[in-house]
Protein backbone atom coordinates (compact mmCIF):
# COMPACT_ATOMS: atom_id res chain seq x y z
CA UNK A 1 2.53 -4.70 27.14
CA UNK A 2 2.49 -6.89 24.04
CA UNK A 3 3.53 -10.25 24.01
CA UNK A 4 7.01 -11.82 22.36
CA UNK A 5 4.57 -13.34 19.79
CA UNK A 6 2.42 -10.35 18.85
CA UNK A 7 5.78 -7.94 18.48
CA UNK A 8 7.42 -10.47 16.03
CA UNK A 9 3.99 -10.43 13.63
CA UNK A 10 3.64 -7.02 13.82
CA UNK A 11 7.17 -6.39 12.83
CA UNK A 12 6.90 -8.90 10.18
CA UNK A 13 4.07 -6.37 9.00
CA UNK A 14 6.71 -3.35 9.43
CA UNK A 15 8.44 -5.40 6.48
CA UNK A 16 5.15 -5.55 4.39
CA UNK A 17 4.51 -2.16 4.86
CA UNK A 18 8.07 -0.81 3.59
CA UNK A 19 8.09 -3.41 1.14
CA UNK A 20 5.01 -2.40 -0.12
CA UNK A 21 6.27 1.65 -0.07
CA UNK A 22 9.09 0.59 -2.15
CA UNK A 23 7.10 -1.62 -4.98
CA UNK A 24 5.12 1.37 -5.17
CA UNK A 25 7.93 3.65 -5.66
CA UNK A 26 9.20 1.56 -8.05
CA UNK A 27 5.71 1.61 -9.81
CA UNK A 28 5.85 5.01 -10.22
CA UNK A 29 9.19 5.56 -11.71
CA UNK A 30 8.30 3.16 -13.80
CA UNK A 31 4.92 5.19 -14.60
CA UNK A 32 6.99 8.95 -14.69
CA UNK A 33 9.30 7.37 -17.59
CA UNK A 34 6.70 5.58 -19.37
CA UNK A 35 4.76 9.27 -19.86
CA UNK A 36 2.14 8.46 -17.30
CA UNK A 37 2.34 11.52 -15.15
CA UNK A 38 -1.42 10.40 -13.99
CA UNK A 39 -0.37 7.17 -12.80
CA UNK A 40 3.11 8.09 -11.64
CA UNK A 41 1.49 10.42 -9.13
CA UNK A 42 -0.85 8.12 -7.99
CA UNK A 43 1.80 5.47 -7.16
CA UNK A 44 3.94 7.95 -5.54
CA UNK A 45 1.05 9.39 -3.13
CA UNK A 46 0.73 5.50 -2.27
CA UNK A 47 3.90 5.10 -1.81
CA UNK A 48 4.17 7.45 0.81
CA UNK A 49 0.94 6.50 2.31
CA UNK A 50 2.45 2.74 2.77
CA UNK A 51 5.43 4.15 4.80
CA UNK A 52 3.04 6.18 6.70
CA UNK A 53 1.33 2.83 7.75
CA UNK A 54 4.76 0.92 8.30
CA UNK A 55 5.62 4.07 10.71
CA UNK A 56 1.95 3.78 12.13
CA UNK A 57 2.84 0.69 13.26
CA UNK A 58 5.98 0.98 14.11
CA UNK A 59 5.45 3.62 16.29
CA UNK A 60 2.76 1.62 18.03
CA UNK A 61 5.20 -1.18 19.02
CA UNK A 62 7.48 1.42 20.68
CA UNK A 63 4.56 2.94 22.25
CA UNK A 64 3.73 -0.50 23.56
CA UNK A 65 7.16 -1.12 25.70
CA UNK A 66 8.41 -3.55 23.10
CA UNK A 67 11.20 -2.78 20.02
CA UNK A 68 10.27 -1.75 16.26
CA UNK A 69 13.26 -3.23 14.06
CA UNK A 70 14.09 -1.47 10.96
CA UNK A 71 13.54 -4.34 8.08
CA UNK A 72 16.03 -5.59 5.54
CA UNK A 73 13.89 -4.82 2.08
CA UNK A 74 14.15 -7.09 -0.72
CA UNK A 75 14.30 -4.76 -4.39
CA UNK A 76 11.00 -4.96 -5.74
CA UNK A 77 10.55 -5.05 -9.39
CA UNK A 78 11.38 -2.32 -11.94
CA UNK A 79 9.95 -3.42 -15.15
CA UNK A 80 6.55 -4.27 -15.70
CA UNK A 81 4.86 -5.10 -19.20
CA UNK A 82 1.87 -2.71 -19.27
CA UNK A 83 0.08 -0.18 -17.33
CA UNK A 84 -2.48 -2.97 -16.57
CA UNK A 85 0.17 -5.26 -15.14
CA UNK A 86 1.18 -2.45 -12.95
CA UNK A 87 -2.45 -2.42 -11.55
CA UNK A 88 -3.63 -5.90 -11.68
CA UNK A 89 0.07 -6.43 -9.59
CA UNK A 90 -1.58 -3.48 -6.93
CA UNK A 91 -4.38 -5.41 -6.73
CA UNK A 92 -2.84 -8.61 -5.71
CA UNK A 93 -0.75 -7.23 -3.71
CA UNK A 94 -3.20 -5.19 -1.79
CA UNK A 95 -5.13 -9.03 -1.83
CA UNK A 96 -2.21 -10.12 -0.18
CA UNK A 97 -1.92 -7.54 2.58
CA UNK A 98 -5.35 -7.90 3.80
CA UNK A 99 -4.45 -11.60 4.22
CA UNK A 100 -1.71 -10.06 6.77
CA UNK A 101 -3.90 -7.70 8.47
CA UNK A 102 -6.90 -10.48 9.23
CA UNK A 103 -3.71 -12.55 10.50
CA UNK A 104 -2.91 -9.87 12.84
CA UNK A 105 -6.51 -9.19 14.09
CA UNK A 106 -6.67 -13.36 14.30
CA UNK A 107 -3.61 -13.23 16.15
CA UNK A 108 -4.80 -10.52 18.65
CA UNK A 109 -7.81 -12.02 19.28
CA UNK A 110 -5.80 -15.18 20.20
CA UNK A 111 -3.98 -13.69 22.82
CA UNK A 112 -6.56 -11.66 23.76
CA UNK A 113 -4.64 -8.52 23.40
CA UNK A 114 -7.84 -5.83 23.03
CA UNK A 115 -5.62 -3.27 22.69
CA UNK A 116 -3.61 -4.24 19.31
CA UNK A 117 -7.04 -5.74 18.04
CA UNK A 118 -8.61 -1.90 18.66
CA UNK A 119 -5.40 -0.72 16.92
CA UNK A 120 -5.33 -2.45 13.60
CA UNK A 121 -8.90 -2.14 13.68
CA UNK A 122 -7.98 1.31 11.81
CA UNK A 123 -5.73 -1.32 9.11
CA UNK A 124 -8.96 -3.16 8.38
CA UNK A 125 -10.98 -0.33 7.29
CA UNK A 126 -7.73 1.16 5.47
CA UNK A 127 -7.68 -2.30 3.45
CA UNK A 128 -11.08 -2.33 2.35
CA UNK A 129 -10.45 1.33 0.89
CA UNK A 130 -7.39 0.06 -1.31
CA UNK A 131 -8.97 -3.13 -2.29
CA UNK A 132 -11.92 -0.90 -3.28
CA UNK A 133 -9.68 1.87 -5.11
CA UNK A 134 -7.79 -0.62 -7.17
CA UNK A 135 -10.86 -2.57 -8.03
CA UNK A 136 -12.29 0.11 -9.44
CA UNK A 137 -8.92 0.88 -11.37
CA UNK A 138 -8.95 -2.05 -13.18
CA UNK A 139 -12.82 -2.11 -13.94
CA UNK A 140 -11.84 1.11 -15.66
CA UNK A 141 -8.93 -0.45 -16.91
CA UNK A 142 -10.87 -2.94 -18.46
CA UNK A 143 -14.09 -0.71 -20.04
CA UNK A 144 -10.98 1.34 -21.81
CA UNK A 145 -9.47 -1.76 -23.23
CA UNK A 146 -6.28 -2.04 -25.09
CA UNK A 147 -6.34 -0.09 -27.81
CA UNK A 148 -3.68 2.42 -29.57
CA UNK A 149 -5.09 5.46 -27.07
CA UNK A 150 -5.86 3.71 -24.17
CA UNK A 151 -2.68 4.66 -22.24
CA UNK A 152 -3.74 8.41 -22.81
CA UNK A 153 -7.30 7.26 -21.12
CA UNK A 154 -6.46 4.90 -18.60
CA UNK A 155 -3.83 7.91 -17.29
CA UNK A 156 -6.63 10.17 -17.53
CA UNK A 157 -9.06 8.33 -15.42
CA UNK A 158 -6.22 7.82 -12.72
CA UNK A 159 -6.01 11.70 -13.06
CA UNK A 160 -9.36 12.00 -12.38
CA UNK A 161 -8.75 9.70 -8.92
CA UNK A 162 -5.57 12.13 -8.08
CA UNK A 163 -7.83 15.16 -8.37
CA UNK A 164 -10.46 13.58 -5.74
CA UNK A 165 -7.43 12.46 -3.34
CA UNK A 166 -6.00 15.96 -4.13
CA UNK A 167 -2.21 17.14 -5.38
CA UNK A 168 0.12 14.26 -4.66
CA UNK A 169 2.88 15.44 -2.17
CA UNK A 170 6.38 16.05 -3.76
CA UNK A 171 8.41 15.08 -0.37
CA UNK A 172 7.16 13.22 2.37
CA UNK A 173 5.18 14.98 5.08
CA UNK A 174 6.73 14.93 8.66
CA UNK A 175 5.09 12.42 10.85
């Protein structure tokens, strides 16, 4: 059974893990009407992976005797000012949800709850893949620059990443 303490972080991380759906949704409508069909897939695939982790977890709570609570979401942003700001805003936030994650695993250790540590366990390794993707985004990012036909490049190498990841869902799978 988890304790009082460990069911209010982890729902707290229910909230970063829809919040963080929902800035990528935005991110890729903002993509799709910007002409980056490239990017806009990639953002959408993540979007949908995000909610898969928010349900991971949420799921886990009930599974643990305790109560998952559906978050209020704040509206993430809808305008950004380049395709680089889009990214170098992933990164950070990625940066930023790590941060959570270690708090969790912290936390757990804390209270000596081995089974939550063994379950986010699965979180840490998932954040060291993002922080890895996008880091490797904006190194490309940055070798294509800023000129006139970057955007056509920069969409193309995220292209290349969708290809590897395969065809980006168009509705959610079933959980």
């Amino acid at each position: 059974m988890l304790s009082e303490k460990m069911v209010d972080a982890l729902n707290k991380q229910i909230l970063e893990e829809a919040f963080s759906s929902n800035l990528y949704l935005s991110m890729a409508s903002w993509c799709e009407v910007n002409g980056l069909n490239g990017c806009s897939d990639f953002m959408y695939r993540h979007a949908i992976e995000e909610r898969m982790h928010m349900m991971k977890i949420f799921r886990y709570i009930n599974e643990m005797d305790a109560q998952a609570i559906v978050p209020a979401l704040p509206q993430p942003p809808t305008e950004f000012d380049s395709i680089q700001d889009v990214f170098n805003s992933t990164y950070q936030h990625e940066l930023k949800i790590t941060e959570c994650i270690n708090a969790l695993v912290a936390l757990s250790n804390e209270l000596k709850d081995y089974a939550t540590l063994a379950f986010l366990q699965w979180f840490v390794d998932e954040q060291r893949e993002e922080e890895a993707t996008f880091k490797e985004i904006l190194d490309k990012i940055r070798l294509i620059g800023e000129g006139p036909q970057s955007l056509y490049y920069i969409d193309m190498e995220i292209e290349k990443i969708n290809g590897k990841m395969g065809a980006a869902p168009e509705v959610e799978p079933a959980i």
